[in-house]
Protein backbone atom coordinates (compact mmCIF):
# COMPACT_ATOMS: atom_id res chain seq x y z
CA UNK A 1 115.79 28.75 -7.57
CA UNK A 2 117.72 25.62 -6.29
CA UNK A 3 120.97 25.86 -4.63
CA UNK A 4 123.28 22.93 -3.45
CA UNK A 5 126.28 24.45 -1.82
CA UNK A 6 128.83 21.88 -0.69
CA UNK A 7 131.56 23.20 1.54
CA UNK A 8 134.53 21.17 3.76
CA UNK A 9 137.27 20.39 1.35
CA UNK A 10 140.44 21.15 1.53
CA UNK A 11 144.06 19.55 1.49
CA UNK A 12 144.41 16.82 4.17
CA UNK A 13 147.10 13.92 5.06
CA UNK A 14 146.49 10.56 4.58
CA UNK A 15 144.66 8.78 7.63
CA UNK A 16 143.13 12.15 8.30
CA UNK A 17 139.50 13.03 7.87
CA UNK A 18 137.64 15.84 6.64
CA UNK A 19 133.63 16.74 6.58
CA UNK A 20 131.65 18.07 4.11
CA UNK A 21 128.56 19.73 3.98
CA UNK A 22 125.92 20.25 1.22
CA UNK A 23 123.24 23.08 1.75
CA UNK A 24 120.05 22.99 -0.32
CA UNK A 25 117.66 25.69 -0.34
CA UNK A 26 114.65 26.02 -3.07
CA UNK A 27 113.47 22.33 -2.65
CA UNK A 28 111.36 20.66 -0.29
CA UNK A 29 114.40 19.11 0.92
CA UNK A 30 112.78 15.89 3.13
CA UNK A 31 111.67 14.58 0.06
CA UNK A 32 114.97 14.61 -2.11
CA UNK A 33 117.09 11.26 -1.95
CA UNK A 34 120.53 12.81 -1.57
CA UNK A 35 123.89 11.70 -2.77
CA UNK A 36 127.73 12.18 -2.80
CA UNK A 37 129.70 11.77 -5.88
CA UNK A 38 133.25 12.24 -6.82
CA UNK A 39 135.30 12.56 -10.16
CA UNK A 40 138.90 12.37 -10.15
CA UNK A 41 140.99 13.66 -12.95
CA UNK A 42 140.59 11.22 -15.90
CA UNK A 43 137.78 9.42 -14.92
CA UNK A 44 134.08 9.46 -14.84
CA UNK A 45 132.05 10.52 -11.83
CA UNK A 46 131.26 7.95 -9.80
CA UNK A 47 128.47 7.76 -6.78
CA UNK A 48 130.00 7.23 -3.60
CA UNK A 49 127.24 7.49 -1.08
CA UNK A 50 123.76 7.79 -0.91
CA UNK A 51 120.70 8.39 2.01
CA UNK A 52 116.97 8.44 0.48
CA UNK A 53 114.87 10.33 2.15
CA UNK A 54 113.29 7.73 4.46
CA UNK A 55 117.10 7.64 5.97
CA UNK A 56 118.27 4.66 3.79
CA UNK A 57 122.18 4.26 3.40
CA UNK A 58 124.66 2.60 0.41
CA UNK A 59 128.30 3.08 0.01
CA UNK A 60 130.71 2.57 -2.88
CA UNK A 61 133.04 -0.56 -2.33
CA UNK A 62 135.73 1.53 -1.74
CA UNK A 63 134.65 3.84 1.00
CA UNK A 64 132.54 1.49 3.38
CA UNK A 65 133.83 1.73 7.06
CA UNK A 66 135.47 4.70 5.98
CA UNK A 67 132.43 7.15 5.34
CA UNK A 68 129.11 7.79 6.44
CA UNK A 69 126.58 10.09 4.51
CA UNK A 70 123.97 11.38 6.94
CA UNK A 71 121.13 14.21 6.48
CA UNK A 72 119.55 16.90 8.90
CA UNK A 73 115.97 17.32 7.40
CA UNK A 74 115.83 20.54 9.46
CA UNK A 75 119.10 21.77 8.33
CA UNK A 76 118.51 21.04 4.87
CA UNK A 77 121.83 19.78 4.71
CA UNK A 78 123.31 16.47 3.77
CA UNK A 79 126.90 15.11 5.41
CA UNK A 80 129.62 13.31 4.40
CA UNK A 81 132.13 12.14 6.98
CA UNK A 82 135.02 11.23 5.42
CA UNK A 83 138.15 8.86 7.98
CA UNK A 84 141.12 6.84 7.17
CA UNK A 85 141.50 9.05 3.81
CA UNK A 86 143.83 7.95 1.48
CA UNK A 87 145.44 9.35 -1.82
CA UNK A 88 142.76 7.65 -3.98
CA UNK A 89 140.00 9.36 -2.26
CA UNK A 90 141.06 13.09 -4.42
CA UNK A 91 138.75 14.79 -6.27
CA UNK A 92 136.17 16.49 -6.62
CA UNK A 93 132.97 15.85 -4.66
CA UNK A 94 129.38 16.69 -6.00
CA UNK A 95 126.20 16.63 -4.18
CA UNK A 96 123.02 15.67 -5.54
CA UNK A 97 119.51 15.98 -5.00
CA UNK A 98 117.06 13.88 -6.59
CA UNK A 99 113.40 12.89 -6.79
CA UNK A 100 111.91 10.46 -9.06
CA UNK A 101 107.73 10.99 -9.67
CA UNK A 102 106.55 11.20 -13.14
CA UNK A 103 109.65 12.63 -13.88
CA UNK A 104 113.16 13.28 -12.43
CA UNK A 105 114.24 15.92 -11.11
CA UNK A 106 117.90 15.59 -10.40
CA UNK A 107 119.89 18.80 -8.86
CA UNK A 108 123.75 19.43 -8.69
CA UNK A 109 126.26 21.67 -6.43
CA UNK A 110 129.35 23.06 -8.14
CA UNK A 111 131.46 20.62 -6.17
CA UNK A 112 134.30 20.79 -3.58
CA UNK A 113 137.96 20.19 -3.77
CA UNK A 114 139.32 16.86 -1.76
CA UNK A 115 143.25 16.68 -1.92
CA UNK A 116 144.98 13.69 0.50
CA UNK A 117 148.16 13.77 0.08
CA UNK A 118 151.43 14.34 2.50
């Protein structure tokens, strides 16, 4: 059975950062390219960083210099360091796993709350 478990939100102030974490147990994790994605209310879910699996990085606009996805291939645990947060950055956050072969397979967490605001 796959798991993603994301942990690390919470309420923070603008200019202050916050890290999560995504756990993934029942996949060969070194494999999976891994992502971060967020959906505020209203609006569509929206990739915000991702790391393949050979270590490969790429940011939404919005975020670059800001955050920095990283994985621990022995953790089996992907990272998102979030600075400089700002009101626009709530919502919630997903991870993702995903491998393409001969056919995707594409795993979710249930997503962690991100609230900047003062």
């Amino acid at each position: 059975q796959v798991q993603l478990v994301e942990s690390g939100g919470g309420l923070v102030q603008p200019g202050g950062s916050l890290r999560l974490s995504c756990a993934a147990s029942g996949i060969i994790f070194s494999i999976y390219d891994m992502g971060w994605y967020r959906q505020a209310p209203g609006k569509q879910r929206e990739l915000v960083a991702h790391i393949s699996r050979g270590g490969g990085t790429t940011y939404v606009d919005s975020v670059k210099g800001r955050f920095t996805i990283s994985r621990d291939n022995a953790k089996n645990t992907v990272y998102l360091q979030m600075n400089s947060l700002k009101p626009e950055d709530t919502a919630v956050y997903y991870c993702n796993a995903e491998r393409i072969a001969f056919m995707t397979l594409s795993y979710w967490g249930q997503g962690t709350q991100v609230t900047v605001s003062s």
